[in-house]
Protein backbone atom coordinates (compact mmCIF):
# COMPACT_ATOMS: atom_id res chain seq x y z
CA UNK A 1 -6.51 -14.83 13.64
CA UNK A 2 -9.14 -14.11 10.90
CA UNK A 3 -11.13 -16.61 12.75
CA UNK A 4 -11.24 -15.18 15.63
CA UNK A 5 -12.21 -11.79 14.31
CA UNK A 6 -14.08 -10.37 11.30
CA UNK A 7 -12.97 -10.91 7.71
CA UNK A 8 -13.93 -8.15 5.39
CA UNK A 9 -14.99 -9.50 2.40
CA UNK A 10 -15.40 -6.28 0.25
CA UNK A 11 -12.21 -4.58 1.60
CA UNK A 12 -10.42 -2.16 -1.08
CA UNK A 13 -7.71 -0.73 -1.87
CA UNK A 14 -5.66 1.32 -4.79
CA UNK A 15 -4.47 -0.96 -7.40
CA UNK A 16 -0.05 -0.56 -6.36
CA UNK A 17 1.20 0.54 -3.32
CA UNK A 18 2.50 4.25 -3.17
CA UNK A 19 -1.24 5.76 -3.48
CA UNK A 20 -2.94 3.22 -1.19
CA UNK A 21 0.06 3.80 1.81
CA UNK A 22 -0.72 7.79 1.46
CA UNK A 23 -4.34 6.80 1.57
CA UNK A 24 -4.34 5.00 5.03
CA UNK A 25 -2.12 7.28 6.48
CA UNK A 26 -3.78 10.53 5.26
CA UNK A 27 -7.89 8.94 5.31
CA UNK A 28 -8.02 10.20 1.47
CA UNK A 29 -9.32 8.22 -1.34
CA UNK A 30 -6.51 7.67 -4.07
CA UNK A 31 -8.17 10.35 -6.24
CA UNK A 32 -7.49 13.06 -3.31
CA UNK A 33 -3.85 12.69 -2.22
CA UNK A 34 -1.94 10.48 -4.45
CA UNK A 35 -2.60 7.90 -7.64
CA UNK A 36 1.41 8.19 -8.70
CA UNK A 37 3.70 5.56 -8.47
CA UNK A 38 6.99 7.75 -8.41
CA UNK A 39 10.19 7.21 -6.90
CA UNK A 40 11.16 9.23 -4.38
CA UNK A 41 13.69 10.95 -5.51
CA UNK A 42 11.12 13.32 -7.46
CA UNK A 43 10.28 16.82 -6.92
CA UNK A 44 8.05 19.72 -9.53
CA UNK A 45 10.51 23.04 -7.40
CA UNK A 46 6.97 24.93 -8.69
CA UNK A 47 4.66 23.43 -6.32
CA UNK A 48 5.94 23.45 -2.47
CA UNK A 49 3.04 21.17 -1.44
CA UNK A 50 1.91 18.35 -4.05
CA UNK A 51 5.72 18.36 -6.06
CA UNK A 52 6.98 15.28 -4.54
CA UNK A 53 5.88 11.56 -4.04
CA UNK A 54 3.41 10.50 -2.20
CA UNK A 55 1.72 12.83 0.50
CA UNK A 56 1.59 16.55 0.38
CA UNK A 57 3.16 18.19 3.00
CA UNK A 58 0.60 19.98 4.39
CA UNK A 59 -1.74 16.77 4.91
CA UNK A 60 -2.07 15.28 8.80
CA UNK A 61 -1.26 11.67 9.16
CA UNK A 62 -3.55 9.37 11.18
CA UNK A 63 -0.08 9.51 13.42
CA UNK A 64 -0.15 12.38 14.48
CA UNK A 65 -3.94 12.65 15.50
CA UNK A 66 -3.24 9.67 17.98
CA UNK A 67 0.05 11.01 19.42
CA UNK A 68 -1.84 14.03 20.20
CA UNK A 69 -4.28 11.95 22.19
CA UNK A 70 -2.03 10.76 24.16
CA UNK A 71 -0.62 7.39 22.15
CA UNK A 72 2.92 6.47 21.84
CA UNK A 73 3.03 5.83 17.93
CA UNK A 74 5.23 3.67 15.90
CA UNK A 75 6.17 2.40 12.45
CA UNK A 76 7.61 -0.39 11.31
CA UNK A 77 8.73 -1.18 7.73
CA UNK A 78 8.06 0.20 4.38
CA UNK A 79 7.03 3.96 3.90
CA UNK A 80 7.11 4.80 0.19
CA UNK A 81 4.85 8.21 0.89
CA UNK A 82 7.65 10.75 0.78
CA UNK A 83 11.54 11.17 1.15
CA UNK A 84 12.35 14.37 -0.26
CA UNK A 85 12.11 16.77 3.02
CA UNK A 86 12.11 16.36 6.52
CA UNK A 87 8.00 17.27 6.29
CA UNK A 88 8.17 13.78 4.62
CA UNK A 89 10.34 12.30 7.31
CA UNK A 90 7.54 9.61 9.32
CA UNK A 91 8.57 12.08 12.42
CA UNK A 92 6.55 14.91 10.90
CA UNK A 93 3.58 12.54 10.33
CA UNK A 94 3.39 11.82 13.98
CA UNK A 95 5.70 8.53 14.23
CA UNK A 96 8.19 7.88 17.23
CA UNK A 97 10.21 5.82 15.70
CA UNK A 98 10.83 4.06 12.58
CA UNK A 99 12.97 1.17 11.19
CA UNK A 100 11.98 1.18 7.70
CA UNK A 101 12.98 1.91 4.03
CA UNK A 102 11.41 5.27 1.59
CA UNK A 103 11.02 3.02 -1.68
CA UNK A 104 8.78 0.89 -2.83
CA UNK A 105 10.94 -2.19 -2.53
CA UNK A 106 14.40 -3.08 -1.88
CA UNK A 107 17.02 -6.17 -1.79
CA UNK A 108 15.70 -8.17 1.18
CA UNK A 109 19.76 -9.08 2.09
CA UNK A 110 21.18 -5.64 1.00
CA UNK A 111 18.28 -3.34 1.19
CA UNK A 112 19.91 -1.64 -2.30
CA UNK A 113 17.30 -0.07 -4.46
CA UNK A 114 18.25 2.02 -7.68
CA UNK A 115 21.48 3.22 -8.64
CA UNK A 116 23.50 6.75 -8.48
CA UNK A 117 25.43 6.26 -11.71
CA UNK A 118 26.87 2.74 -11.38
CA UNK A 119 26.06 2.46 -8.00
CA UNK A 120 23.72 0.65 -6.14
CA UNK A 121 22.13 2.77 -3.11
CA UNK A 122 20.79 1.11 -0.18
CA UNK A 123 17.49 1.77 1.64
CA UNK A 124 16.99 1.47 5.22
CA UNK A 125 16.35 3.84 7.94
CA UNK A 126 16.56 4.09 11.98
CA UNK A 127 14.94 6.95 13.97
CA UNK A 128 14.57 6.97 17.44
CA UNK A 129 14.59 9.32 20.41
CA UNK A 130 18.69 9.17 20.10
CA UNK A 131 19.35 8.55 16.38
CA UNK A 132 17.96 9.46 13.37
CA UNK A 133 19.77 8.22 10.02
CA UNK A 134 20.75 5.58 7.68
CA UNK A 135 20.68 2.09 9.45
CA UNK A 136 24.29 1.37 8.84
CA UNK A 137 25.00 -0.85 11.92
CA UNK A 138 22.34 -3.07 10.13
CA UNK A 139 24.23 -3.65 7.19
CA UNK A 140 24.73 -7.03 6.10
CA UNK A 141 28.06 -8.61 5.07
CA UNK A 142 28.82 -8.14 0.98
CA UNK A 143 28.51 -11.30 0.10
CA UNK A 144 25.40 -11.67 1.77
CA UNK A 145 22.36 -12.58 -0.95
CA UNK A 146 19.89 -14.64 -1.81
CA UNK A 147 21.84 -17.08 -3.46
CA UNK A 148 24.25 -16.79 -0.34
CA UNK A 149 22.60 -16.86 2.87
CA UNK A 150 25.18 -18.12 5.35
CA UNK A 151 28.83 -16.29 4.01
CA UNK A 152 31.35 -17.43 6.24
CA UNK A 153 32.62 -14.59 8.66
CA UNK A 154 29.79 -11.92 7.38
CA UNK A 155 26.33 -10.89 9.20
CA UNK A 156 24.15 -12.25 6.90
CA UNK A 157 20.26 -11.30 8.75
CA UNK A 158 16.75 -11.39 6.15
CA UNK A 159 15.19 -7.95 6.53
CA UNK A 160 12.13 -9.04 7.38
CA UNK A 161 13.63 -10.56 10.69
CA UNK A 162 14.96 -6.95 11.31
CA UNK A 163 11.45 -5.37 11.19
CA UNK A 164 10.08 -8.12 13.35
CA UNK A 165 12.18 -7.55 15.73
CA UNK A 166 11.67 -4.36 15.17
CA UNK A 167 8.06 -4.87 16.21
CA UNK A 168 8.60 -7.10 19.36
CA UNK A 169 10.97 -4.43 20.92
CA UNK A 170 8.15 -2.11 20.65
CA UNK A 171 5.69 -4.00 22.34
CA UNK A 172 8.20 -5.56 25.01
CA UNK A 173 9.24 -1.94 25.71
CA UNK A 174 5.85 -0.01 25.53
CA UNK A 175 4.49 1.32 29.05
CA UNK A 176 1.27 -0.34 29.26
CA UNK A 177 -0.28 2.53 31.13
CA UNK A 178 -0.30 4.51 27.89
CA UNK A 179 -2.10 3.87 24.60
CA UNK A 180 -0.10 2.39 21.47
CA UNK A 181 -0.62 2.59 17.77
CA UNK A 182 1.58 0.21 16.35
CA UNK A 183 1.97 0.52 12.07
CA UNK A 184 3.73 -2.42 11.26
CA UNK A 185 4.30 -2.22 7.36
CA UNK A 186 6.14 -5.53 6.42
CA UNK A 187 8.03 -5.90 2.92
CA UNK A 188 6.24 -9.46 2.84
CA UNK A 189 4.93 -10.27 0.29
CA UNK A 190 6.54 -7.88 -2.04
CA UNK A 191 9.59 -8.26 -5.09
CA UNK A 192 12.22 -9.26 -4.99
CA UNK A 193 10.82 -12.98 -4.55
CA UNK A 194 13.68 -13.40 -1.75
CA UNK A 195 13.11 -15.71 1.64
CA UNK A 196 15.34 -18.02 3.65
CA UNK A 197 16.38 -20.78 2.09
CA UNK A 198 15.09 -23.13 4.91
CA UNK A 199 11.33 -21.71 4.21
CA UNK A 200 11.69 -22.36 0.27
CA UNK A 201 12.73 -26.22 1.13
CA UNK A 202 8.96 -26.72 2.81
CA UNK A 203 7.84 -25.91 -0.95
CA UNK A 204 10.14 -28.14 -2.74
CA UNK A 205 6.88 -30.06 -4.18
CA UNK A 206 6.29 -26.84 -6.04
CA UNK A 207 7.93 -27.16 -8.99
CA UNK A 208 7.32 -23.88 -10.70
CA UNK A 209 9.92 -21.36 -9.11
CA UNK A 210 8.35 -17.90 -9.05
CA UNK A 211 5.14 -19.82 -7.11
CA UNK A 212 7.19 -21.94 -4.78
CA UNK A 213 9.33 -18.44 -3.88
CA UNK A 214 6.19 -16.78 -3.55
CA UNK A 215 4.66 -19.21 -1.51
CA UNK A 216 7.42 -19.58 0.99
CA UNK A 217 7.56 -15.66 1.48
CA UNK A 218 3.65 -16.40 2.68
CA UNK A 219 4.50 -19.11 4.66
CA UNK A 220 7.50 -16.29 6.60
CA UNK A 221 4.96 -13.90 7.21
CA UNK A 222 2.31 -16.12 8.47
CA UNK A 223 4.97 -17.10 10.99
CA UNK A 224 6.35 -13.36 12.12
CA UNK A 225 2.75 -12.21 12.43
CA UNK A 226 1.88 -15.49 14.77
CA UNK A 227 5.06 -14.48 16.69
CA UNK A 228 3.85 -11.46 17.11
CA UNK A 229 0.21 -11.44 18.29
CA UNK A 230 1.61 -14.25 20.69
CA UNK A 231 3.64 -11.48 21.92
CA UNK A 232 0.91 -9.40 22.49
CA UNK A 233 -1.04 -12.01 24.50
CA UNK A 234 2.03 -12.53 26.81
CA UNK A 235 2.21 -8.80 27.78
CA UNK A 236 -1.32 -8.95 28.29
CA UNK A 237 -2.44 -6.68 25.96
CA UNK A 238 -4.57 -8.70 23.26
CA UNK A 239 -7.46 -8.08 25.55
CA UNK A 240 -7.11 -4.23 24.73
CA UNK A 241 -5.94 -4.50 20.93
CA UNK A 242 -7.36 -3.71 17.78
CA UNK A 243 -5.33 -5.79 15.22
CA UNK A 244 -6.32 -4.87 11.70
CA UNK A 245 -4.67 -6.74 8.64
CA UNK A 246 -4.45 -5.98 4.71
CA UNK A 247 -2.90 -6.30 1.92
CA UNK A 248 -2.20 -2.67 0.16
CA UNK A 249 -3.15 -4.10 -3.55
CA UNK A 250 -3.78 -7.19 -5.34
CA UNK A 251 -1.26 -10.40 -6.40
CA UNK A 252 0.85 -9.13 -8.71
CA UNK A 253 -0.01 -11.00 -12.17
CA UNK A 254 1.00 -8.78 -14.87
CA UNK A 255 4.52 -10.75 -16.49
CA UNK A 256 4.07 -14.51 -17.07
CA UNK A 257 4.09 -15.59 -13.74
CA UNK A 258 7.59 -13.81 -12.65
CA UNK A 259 6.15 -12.32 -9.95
CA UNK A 260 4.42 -15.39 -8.17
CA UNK A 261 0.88 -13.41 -7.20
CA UNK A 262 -2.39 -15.14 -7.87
CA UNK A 263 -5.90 -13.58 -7.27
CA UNK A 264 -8.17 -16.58 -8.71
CA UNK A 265 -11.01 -16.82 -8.74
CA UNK A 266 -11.03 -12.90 -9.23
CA UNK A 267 -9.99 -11.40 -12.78
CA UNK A 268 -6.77 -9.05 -12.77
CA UNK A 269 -4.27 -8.04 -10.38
CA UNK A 270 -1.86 -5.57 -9.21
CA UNK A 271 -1.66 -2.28 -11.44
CA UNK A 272 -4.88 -3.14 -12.53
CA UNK A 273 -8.91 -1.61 -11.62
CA UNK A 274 -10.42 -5.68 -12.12
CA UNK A 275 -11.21 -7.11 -8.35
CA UNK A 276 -7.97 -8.83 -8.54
CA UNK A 277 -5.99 -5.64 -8.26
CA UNK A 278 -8.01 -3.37 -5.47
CA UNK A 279 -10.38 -6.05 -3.64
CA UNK A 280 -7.88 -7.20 -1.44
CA UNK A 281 -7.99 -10.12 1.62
CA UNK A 282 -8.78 -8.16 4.85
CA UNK A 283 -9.83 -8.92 8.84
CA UNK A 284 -9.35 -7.20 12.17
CA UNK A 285 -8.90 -9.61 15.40
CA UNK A 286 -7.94 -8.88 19.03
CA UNK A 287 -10.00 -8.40 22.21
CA UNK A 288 -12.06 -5.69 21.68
CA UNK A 289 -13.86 -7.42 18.56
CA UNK A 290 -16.80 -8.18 20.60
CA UNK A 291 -17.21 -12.27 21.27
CA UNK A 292 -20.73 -11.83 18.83
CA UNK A 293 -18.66 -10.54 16.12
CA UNK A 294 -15.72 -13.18 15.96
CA UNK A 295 -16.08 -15.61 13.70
CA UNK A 296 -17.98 -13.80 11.07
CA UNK A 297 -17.94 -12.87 7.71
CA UNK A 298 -19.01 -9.53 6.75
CA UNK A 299 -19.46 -8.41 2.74
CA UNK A 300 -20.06 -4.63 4.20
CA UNK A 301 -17.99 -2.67 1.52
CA UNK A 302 -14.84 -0.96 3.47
CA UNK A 303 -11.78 1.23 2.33
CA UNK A 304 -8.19 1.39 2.82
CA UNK A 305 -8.67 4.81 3.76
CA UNK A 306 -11.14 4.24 6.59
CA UNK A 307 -9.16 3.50 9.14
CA UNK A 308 -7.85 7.09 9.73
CA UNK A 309 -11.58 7.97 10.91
CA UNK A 310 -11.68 4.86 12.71
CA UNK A 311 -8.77 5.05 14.62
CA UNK A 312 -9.56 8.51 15.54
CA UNK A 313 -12.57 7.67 16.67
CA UNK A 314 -11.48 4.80 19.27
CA UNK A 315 -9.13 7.42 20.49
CA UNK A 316 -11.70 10.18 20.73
CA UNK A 317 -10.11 13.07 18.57
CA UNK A 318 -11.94 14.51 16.04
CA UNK A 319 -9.78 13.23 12.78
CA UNK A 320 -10.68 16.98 10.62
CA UNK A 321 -7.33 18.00 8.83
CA UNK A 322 -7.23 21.76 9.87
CA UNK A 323 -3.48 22.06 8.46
CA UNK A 324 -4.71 20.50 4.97
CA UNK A 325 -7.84 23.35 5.06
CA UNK A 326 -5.78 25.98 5.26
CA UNK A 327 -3.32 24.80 2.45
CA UNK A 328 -6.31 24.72 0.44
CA UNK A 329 -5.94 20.49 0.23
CA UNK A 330 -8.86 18.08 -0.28
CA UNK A 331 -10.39 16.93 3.29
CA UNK A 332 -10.37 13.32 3.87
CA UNK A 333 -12.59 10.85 2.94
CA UNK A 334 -12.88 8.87 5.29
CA UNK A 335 -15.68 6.67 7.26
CA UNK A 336 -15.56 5.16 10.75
CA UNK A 337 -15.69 1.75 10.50
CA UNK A 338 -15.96 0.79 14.43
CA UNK A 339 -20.52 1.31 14.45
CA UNK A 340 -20.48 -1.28 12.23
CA UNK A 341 -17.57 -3.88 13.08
CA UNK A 342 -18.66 -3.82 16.86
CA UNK A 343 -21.77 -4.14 16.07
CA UNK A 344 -23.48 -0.93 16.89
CA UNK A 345 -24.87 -1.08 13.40
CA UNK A 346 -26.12 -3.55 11.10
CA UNK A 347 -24.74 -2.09 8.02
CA UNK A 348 -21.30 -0.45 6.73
CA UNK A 349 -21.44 3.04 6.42
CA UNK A 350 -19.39 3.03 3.33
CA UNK A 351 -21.69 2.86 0.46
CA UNK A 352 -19.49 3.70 -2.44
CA UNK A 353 -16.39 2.59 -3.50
CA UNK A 354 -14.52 5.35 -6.06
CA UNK A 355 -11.69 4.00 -7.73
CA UNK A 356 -8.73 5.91 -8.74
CA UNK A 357 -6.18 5.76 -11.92
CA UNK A 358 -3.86 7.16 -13.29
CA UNK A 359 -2.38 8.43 -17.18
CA UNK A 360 1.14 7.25 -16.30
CA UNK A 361 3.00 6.35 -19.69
CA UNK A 362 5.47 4.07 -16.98
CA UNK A 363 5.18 2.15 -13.49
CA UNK A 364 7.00 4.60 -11.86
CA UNK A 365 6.35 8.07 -14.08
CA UNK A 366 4.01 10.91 -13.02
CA UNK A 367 0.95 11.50 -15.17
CA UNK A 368 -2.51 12.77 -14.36
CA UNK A 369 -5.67 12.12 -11.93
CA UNK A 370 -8.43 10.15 -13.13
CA UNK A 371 -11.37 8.91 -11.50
CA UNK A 372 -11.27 5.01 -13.37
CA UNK A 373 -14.76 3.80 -12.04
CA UNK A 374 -17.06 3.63 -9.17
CA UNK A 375 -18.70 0.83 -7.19
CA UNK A 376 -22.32 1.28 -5.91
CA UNK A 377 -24.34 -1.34 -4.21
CA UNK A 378 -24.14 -4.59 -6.75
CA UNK A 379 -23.02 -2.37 -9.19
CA UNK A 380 -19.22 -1.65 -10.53
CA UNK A 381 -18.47 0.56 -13.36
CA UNK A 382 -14.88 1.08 -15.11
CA UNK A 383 -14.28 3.37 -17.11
CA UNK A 384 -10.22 3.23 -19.18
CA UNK A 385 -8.61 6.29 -19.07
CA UNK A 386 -8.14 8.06 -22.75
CA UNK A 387 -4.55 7.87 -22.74
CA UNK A 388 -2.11 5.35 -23.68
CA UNK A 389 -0.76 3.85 -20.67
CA UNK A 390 1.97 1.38 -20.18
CA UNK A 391 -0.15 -1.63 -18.81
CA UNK A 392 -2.73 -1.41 -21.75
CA UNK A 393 -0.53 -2.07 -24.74
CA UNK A 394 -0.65 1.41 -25.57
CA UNK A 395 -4.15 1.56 -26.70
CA UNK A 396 -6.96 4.21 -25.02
CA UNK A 397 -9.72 3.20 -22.48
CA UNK A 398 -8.43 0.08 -21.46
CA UNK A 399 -7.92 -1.60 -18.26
CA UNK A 400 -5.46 -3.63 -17.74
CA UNK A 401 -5.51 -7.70 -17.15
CA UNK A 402 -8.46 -8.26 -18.36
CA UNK A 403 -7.55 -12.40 -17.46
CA UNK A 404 -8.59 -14.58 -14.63
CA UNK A 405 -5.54 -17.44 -13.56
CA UNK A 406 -6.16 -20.74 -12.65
CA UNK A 407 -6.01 -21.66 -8.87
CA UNK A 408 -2.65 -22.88 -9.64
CA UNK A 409 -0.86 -20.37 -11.84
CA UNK A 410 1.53 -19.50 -12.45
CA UNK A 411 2.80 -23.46 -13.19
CA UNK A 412 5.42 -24.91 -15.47
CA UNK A 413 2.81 -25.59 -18.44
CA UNK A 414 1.15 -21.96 -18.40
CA UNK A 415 2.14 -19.28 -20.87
CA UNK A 416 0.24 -16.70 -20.35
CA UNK A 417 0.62 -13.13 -20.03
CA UNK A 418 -1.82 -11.53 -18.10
CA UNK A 419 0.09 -7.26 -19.53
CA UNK A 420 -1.05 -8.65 -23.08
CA UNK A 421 -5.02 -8.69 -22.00
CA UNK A 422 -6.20 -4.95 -21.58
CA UNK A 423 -10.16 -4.69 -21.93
CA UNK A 424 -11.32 -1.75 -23.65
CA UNK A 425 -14.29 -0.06 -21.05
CA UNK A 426 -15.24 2.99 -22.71
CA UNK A 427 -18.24 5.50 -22.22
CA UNK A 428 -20.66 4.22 -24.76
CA UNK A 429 -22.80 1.28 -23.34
CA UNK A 430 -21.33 -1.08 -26.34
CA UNK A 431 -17.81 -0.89 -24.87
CA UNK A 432 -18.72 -0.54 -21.31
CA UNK A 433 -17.73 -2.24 -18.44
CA UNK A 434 -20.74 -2.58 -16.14
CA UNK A 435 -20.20 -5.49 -13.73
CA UNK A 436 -22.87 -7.16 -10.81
CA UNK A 437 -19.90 -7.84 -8.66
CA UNK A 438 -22.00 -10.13 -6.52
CA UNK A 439 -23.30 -12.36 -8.66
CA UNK A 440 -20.14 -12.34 -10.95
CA UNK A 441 -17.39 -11.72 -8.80
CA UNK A 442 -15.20 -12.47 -11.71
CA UNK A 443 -16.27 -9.87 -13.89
CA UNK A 444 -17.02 -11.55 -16.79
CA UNK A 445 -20.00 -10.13 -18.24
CA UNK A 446 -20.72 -6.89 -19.00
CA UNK A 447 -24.40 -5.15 -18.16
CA UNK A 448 -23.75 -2.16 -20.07
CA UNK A 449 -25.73 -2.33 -23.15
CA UNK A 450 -28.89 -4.37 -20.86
CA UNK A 451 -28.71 -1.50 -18.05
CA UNK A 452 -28.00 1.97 -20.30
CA UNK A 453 -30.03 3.85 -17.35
CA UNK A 454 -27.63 2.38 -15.08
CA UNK A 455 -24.29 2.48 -17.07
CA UNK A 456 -24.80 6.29 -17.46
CA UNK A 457 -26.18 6.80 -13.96
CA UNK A 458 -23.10 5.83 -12.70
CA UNK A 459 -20.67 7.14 -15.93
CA UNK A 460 -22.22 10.95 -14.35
CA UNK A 461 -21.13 9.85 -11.08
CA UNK A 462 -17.32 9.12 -12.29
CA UNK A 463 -17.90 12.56 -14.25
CA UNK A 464 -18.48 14.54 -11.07
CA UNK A 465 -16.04 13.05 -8.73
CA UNK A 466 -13.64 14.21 -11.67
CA UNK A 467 -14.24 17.36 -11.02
CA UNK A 468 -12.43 17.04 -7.24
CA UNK A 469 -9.43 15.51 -7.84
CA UNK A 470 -6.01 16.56 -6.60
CA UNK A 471 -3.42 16.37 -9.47
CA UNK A 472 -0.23 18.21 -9.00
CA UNK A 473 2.83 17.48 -11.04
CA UNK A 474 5.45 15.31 -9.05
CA UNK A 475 8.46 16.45 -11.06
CA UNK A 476 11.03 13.95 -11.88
CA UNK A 477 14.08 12.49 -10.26
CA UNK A 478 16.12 15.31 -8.57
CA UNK A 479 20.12 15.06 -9.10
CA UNK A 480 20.72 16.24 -5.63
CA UNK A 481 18.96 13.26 -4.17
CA UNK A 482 21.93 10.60 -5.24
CA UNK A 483 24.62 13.71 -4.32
CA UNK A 484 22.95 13.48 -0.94
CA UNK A 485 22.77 9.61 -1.16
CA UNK A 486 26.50 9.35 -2.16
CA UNK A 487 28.23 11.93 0.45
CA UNK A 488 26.49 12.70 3.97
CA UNK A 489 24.46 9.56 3.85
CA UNK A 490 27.90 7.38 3.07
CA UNK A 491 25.58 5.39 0.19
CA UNK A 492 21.74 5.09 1.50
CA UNK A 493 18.91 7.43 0.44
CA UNK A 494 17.45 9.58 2.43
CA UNK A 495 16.03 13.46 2.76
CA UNK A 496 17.76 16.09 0.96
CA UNK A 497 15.78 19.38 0.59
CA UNK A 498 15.24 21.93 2.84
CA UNK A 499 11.08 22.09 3.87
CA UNK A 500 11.09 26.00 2.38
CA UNK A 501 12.78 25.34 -0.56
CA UNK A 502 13.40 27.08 -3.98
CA UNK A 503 15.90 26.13 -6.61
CA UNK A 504 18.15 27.33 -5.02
CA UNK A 505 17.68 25.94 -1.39
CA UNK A 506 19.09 22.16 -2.51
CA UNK A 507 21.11 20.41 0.27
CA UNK A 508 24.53 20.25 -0.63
């Protein structure tokens, strides 16, 4: 597929997934929607827009933009941008239908994700023109696992089968006399390192287990998307597609090895600002690439959030957010990509790369918008945040992972632990972090104290897009989120406030 299209070689993202799924679906840089990582069980009752996860509720999703051009629009997979209201439901963000789950992750056999007391909850979702509600008919059997993939007398079916299928009904069922934006969100290649047991024999001659697991996942997803775009091609409608593919972050690095990622040759990885966590592999295929264009390479810088603008602009709508104006929201940020990957233009129009971080004390805890660095032309500047976050050992202006892996990490004979390696990049030139990210992809060598013009050039850049970030406070974990869990949703999460709420106005 990449061949036959255009990889992006300078594609990025947000470094974990929560902020960079609200940034493709809302066309905002990190910095101007969401940086958090909270569950979605959160709420702030103070602040009716910004006091939940992910999206605010007054922000347009790229969704709804092309349903109101006339596209049937679905979603497939995770969502992790919202739960708490039906304003957070993918319905009010312009979706048709989704089969998905709200979290960031869950159990690939039982789709269970945190507990209500002792209690595991599950996590997957069905909405539809007739139904919309916990996917119980999906359930699997309760024996059902990883380590037990074929219980006698019990449905035993790998969730990422369900979302393909998923997928394939979509397109065998679409009406191919009317546009289709397809958002297919896969849980590949995400924790729990869980795949078929048939797929993790092809790997056997890996002997370390978190790689081998990993790799196999790969391997699954290599295969659905194949089915897929084959799929495509036999409804005849490759010739009319616009297939775009990315990761959301980086490999994810940070324990010794337990979580199978690997971004070598590039330093860092997921949950960090180092290329490893937020340059991220990226192409678009499919027949309206033009023939010049396939095949090529491009290092044109490019953003997760782009695509809103783009895809607005192959449907011909204008992509302003006039709902977000007049809730006083940040616009988006976005740039349309389609000039330069047709080939209208030689060059990218995105010129700048601003990188977002957070003050989070935890993975999953709220904390405060930061602006962690900026990329311009060769240049890339980080800057730590002053506050003593959980992935830099508790010390101030670092960034986290400051450690490249071998090609072949994480292996039986490694040790390392990439959470023990935070650099500190402060605002002085002698502790900056002032990279040419083209002729040292690996960030290994700091210009800061041979380039002061440049360092603080670009540390007053940081300080002015500081001034425009959104920041709310996402509250924490609501009680009436399990109580909703446990009795109307019979045991899966779902919404549970009213959209006009007040303290009182909880869902009981």
């Amino acid at each position: 597929m990449c061949r036959s299209g255009i990889e992006l070689d300078r594609f990025y993202t947000y470094q974990f997934c929560s902020p960079a799924r609200s940034a493709i679906q809302t066309g905002r840089n990190p910095i101007h929607v969401n940086v958090q990582n909270v569950n979605p069980e959160c709420k702030n009752p103070r602040d009716v827009q910004g006091g939940f996860q992910g999206v605010p509720v007054s922000m347009t999703g790229v969704a709804s933009h092309l349903r109101a051009a006339g596209y049937r629009t679905h979603l497939v997979g995770k969502w992790d941008i919202g739960m708490a209201t039906a304003s957070h439901h993918p319905k009010a963000r312009g979706y048709d239908s989704w089969l998905g789950y709200w979290h960031h992750s869950n159990d690939y056999w039982q789709h269970t994700v945190d507990h209500c007391g002792v209690h595991k909850m599950r996590d997957l979702w069905l909405y539809n023109a007739s139904y919309d509600g916990p996917a119980w008919e999906l359930a699997n059997g309760a024996s059902c696992s990883q380590e037990n993939q074929s219980p006698p007398n019990e449905t035993c079916v790998y969730e990422e089968s369900l979302l393909t299928g998923a997928v394939k009904n979509v397109i065998r069922e679409h009406d191919l006399s009317i546009p289709l934006f397809l958002f297919w969100s896969m849980h590949l290649v995400h924790m729990p390192l869980q795949v078929p047991t048939a797929y993790e024999q092809k790997f056997a001659f890996v002997k370390e287990k978190h790689r081998r697991l990993l790799h196999a996942m790969v391997n699954y997803m290599d295969e659905q998307v194949g089915e897929v775009m084959q799929l495509l091609k036999e409804r005849e409608m490759w010739n009319q597609s616009l297939v775009v593919f990315h990761s959301d972050n980086g490999g994810e690095i940070m324990g010794a090895g337990i979580c199978g990622g690997n971004n070598w040759p590039l330093r860092g990885g997921k949950f960090s600002n180092f290329e490893g966590g937020i340059r991220v592999n990226a192409f678009v295929t499919g027949g309206l690439v033009p023939p010049f264009r396939r095949g090529t390479r491009d290092e044109g810088f490019a953003a997760a959030w782009d695509w809103y603008a783009t895809y607005a602009a192959l449907a011909g709508v204008d992509p302003f957010d006039h709902q977000a104006a007049a809730a006083g929201l940040p616009p988006h940020d976005s740039l349309n990509l389609w000039p330069w990957l047709s080939g209208a233009t030689a060059r990218s129009p995105r010129q700048e790369v601003i990188i977002g971080e957070t003050s989070s004390s935890t993975p999953n805890s709220d904390g405060k918008t930061f602006v962690g660095g900026v990329i311009h032309g060769r240049y890339k500047l980080l800057v730590g945040v002053d506050a003593r976050k959980w992935n830099s050992m508790g010390l101030r202006q670092q960034v986290s992972q400051n450690v490249m892996t071998g090609p072949h990490w994480p292996n039986t004979s490694s040790h390392l632990v990439p959470l023990l390696h935070p650099r500190r990049c402060g605002r002085d030139p002698q502790h900056g972090c002032l990279f040419d990210i083209f002729e040292d992809p690996s960030e290994s060598t700091s210009l800061a104290a041979d380039m002061p013009d440049v360092f603080h050039e670009m540390l007053s850049r940081v300080d002015e897009l500081q001034k425009t970030v959104y920041s709310p406070i996402r509250g924490y974990k609501s009680a009436a989120a399990c109580h909703k869990a446990k009795t109307q949703y019979h045991g899966y999460w779902g919404p549970w406030l009213l959209n006009d709420f007040n303290a009182s106005d909880i869902i009981v």
